[in-house]
C-alpha atoms as a PDB file:
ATOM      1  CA  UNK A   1      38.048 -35.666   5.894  1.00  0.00           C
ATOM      2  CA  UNK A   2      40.165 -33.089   4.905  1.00  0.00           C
ATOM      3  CA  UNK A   3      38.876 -32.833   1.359  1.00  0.00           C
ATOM      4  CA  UNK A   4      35.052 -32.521   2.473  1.00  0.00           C
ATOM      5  CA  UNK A   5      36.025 -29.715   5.273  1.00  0.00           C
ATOM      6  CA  UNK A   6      37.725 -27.748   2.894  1.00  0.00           C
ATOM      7  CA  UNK A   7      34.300 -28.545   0.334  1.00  0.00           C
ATOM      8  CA  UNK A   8      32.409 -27.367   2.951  1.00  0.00           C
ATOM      9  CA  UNK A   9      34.559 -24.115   3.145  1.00  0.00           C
ATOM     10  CA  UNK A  10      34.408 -23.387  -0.344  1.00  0.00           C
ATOM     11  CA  UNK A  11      30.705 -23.670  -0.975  1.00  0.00           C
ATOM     12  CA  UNK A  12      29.962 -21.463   1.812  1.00  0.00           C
ATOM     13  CA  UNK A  13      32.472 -19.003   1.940  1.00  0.00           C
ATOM     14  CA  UNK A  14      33.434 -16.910  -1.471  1.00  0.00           C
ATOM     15  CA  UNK A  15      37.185 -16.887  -1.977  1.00  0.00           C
ATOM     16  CA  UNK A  16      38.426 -18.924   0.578  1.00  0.00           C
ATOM     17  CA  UNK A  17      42.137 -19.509   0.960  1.00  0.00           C
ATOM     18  CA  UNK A  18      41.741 -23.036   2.480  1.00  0.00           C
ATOM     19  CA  UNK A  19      45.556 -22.741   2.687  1.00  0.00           C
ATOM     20  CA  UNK A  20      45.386 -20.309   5.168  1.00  0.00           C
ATOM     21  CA  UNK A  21      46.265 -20.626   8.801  1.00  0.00           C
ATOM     22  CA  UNK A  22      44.322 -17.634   9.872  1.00  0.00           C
ATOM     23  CA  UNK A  23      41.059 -17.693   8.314  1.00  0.00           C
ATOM     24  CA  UNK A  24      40.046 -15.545  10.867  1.00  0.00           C
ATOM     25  CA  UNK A  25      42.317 -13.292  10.974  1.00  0.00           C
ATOM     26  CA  UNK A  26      42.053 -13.331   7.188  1.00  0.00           C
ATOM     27  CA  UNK A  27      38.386 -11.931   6.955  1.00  0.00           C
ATOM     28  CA  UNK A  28      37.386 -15.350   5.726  1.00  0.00           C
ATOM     29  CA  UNK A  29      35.484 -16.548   8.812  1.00  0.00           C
ATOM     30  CA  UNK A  30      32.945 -14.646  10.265  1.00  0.00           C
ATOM     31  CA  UNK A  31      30.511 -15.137  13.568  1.00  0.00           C
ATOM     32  CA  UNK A  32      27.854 -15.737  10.538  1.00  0.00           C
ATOM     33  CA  UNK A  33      30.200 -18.091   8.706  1.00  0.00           C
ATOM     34  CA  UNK A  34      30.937 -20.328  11.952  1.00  0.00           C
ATOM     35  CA  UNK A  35      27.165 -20.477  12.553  1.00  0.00           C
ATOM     36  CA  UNK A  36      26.726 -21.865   9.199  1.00  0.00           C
ATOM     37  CA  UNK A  37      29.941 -24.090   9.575  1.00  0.00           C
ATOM     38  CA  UNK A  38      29.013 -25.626  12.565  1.00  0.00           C
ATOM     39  CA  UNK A  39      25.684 -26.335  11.006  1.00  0.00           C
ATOM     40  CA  UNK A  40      27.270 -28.085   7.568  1.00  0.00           C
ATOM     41  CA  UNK A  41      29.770 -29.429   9.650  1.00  0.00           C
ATOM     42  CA  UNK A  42      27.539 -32.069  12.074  1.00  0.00           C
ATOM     43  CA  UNK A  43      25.356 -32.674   8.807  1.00  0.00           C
ATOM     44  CA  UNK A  44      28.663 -33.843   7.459  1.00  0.00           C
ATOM     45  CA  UNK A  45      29.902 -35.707   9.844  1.00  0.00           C
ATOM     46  CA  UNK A  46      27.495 -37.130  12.268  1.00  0.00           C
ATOM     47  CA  UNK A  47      27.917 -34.608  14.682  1.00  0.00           C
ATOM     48  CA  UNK A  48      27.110 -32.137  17.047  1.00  0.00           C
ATOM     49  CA  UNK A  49      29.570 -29.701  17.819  1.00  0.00           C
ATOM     50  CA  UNK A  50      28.556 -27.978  21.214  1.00  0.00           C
ATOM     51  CA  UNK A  51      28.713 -23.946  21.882  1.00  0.00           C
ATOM     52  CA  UNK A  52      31.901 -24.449  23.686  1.00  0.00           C
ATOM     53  CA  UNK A  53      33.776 -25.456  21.101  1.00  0.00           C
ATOM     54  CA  UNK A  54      32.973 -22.536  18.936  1.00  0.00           C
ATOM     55  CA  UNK A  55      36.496 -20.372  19.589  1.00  0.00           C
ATOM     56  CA  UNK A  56      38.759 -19.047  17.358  1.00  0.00           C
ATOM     57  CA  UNK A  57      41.303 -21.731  17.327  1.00  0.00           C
ATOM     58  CA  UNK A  58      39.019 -24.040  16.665  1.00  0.00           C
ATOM     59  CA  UNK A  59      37.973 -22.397  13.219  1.00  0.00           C
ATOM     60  CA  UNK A  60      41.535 -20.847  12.324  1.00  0.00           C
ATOM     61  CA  UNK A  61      42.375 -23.601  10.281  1.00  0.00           C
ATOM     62  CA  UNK A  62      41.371 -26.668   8.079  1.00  0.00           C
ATOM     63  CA  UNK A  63      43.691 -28.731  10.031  1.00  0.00           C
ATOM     64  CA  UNK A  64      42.066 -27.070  13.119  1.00  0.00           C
ATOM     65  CA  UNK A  65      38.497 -27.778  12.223  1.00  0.00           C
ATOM     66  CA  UNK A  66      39.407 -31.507  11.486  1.00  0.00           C
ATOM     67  CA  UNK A  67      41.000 -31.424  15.095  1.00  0.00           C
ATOM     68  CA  UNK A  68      37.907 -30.925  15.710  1.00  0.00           C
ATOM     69  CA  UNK A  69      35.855 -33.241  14.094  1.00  0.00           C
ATOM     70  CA  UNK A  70      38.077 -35.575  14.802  1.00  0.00           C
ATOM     71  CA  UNK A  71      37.715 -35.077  18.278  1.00  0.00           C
ATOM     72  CA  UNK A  72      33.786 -35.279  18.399  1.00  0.00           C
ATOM     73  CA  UNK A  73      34.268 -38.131  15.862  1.00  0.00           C
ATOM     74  CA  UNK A  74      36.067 -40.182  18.664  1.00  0.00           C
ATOM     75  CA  UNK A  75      34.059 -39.089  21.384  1.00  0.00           C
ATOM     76  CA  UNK A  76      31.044 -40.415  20.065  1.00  0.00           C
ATOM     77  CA  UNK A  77      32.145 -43.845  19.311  1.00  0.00           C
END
């Protein structure tokens, strides 16, 4: 999981440090970027991540986004 998330990263943002723990903070992730994200994202996995998870800790991260996932993931088995 972790190696598609951080795909997914890579082929939509330019430069990413998928290292990073603040791609926020960073200037990697923008509102624009999460829109897109969240779009690749339930493509990806089967899923439909809902407004209220779109927050800043939830998009910080790669292990944060597959936190993420992995909750939806669970919820909708």
């Amino acid at each position: 999981m972790k190696e598609i998330i951080e795909a997914i990263l890579k082929d939509n943002i330019a430069g990413v440090d998928v290292e990073s723990k603040a791609l926020i903070e960073d200037g990697y992730i923008t509102s624009l970027a999460i829109i897109q994200l969240v779009s690749e994202l339930d493509i990806a996995f089967d899923i439909e991540i809902t407004f209220e998870a779109i927050k800043k800790e939830n998009f910080n991260s790669v292990e944060a986004i597959e936190k993420m996932v992995m909750m939806y993931k669970m919820s909708k088995a």
